[in-house]
Protein backbone atom coordinates (compact mmCIF):
# COMPACT_ATOMS: atom_id res chain seq x y z
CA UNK A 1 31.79 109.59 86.59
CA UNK A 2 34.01 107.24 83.78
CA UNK A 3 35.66 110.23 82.84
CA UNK A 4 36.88 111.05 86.13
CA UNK A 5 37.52 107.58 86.95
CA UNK A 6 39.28 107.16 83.55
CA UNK A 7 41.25 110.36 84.24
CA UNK A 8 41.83 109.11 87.76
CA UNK A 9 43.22 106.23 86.58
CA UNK A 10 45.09 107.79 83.63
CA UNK A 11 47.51 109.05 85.99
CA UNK A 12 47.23 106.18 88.73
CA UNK A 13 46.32 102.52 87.40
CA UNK A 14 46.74 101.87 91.45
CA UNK A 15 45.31 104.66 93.28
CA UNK A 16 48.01 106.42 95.08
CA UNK A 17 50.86 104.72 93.39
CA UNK A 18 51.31 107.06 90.87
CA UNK A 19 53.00 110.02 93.46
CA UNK A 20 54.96 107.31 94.98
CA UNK A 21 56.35 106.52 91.66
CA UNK A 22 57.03 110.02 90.76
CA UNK A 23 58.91 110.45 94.27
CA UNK A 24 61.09 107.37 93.38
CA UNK A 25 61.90 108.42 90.07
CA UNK A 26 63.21 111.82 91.53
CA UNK A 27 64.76 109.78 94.35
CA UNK A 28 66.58 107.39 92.07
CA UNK A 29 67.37 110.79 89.90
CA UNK A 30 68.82 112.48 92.99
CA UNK A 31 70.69 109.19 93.83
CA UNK A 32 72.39 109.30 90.65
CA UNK A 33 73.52 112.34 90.21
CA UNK A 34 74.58 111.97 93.92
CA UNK A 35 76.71 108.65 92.38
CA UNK A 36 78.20 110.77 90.01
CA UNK A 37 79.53 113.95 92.17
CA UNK A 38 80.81 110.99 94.57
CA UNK A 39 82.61 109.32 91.69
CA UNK A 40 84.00 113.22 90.16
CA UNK A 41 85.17 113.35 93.91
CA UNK A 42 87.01 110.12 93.97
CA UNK A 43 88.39 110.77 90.67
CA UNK A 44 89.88 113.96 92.22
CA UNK A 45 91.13 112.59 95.32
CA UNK A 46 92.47 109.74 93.34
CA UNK A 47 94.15 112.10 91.31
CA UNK A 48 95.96 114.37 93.63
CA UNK A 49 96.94 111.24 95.55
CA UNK A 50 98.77 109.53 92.84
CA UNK A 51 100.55 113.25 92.27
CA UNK A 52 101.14 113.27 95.52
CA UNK A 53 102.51 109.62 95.84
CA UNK A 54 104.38 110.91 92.65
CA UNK A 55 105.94 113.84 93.65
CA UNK A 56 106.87 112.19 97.47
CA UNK A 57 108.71 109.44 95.36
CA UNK A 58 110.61 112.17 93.07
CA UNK A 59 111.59 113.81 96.54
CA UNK A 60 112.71 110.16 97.73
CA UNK A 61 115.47 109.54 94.77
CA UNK A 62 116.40 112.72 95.30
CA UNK A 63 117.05 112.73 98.67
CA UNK A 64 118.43 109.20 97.66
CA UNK A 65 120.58 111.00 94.73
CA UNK A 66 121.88 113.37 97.67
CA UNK A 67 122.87 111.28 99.92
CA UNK A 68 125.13 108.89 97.12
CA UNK A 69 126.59 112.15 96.59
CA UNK A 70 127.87 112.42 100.12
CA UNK A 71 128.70 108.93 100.56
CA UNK A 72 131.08 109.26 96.72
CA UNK A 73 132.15 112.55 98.05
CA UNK A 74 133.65 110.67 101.31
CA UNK A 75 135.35 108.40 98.83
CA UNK A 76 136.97 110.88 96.72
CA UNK A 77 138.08 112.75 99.84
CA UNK A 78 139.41 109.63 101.59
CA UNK A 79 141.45 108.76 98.16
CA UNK A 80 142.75 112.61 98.14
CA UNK A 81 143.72 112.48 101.69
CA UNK A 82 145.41 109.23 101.00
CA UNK A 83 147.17 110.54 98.13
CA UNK A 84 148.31 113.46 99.67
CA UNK A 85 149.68 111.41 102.10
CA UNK A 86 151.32 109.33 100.02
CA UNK A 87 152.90 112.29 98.10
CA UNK A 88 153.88 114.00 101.47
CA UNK A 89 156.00 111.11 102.00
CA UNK A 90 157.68 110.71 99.01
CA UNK A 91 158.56 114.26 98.68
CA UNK A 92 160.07 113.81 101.65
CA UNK A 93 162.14 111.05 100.83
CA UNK A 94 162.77 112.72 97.56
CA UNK A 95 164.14 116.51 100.37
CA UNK A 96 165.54 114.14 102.47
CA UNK A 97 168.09 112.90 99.37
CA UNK A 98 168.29 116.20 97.99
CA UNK A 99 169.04 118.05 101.68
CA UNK A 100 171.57 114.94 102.16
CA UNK A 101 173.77 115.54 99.02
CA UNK A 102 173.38 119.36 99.50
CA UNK A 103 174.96 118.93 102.67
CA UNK A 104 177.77 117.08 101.95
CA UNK A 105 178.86 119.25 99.16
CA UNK A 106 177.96 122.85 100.71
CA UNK A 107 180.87 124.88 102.13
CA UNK A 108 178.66 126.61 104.76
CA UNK A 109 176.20 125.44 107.48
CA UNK A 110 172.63 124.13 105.87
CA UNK A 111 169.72 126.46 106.42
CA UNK A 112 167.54 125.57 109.42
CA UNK A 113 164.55 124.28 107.45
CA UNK A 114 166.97 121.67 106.50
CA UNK A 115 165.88 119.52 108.98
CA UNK A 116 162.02 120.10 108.76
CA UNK A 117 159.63 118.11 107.06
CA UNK A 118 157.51 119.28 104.39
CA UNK A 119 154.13 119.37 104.73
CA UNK A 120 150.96 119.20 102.10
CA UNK A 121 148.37 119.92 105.08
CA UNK A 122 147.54 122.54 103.25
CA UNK A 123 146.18 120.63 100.29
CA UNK A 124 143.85 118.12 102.59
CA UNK A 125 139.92 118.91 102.85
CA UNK A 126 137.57 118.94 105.95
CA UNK A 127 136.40 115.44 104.87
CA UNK A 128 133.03 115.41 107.58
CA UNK A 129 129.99 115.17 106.13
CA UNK A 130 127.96 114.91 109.36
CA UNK A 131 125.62 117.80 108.79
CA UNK A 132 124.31 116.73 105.77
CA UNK A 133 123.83 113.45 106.59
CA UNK A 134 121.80 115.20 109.22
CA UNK A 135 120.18 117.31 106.55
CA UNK A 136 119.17 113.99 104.67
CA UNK A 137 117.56 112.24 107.76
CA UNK A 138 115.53 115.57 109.24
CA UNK A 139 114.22 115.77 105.17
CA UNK A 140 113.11 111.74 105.28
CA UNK A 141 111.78 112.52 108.65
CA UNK A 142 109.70 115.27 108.12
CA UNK A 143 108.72 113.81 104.63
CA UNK A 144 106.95 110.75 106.78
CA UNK A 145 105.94 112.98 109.04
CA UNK A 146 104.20 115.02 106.00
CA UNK A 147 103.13 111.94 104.30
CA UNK A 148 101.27 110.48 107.30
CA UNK A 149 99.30 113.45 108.45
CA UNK A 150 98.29 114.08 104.98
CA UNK A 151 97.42 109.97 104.80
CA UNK A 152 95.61 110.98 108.31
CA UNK A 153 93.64 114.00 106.89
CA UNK A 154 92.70 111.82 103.75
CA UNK A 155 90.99 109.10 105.55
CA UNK A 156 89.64 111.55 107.64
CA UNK A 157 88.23 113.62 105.26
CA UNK A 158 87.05 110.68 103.66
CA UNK A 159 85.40 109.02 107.02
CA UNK A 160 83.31 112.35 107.49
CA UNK A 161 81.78 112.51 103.43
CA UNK A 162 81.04 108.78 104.07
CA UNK A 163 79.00 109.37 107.15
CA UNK A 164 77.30 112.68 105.20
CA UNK A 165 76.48 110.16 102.28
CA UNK A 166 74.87 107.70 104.56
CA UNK A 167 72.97 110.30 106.04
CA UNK A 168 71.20 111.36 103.42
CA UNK A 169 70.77 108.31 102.18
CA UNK A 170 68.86 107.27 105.47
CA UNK A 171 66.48 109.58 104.18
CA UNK A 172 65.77 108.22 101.37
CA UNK A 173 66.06 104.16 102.32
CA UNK A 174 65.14 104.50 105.67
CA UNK A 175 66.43 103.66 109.01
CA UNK A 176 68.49 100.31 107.84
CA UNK A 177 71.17 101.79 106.11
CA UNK A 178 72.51 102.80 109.88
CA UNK A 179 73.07 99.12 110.78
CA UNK A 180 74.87 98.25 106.82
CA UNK A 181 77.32 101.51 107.37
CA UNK A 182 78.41 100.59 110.95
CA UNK A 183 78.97 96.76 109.66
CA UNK A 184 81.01 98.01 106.63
């Protein structure tokens, strides 16, 4: 009867104890490895979201980049336009001069196209830019757009392994973990 009380107790100082403490160390085993996955997860997720964050910035300049192009390509066309201009009239001035003393020295009548102006329309560029400024705000747009429902699905996503976790954990802890989650 000491032998089996001895062998009893070899297992259980407390009777009954001993099973509970097996459960909890598999519980607390579970829990951890449980801990861990949730942490590789995060690590994941946290990973993909600073690429993400990365690679919506590297769109940003770019779009950025673009639309500095337009804006110096405006410039450039305005100072063309305005140099053509400017050359239009001083070739005209310089015709004018020329057609003047041609005139007064010529023994017949001047041609017709004597008395036209000359023209460098010709050499001026469509100078609107509308459409791509267009371009840049639909790709900003829809970048937002992008960014928030992904932002949306995240949190989501996020919301429903949260509620899974606390689940399961429930289980394991009991019925008090419902009131902590809906507090948090």
């Amino acid at each position: 009867v000491v032998a089996m009380i001895k062998g009893y107790k070899s297992d259980d100082v407390y009777p009954g104890f001993g099973e509970i403490h097996r459960r909890l160390k598999t519980a607390l085993t579970h829990r951890e490895k449980k801990i861990e996955a949730i942490k590789n997860v995060n690590n994941v997720i946290d990973k993909h979201c600073r690429q993400a964050i990365s690679s919506s910035q590297s769109i940003r300049e770019k779009v950025g980049t673009y639309k500095n192009s337009i804006l110096r390509s405006e410039e450039i066309l305005l100072r063309l336009s305005q140099f053509v201009d400017s050359a239009e009239v001083v070739c005209n001035n310089v015709l004018w001069e020329y057609r003047s003393a041609n005139v007064q020295v010529r023994s017949s009548e001047p041609p017709a196209y004597f008395s036209q102006k000359h023209t460098f329309a010709n050499y001026k560029i469509d100078s609107d830019f509308t459409k791509e400024k267009e371009n840049c705000q639909r790709i900003e747009a829809r970048l937002d757009e992008i960014q928030n429902n992904e932002n949306r699905k995240l949190h989501e996503g996020l919301r429903v392994l949260n509620e899974k976790a606390l689940k399961e954990m429930e289980g394991v802890f009991g019925e008090s973990l419902k009131d902590t989650g809906r507090q948090e």
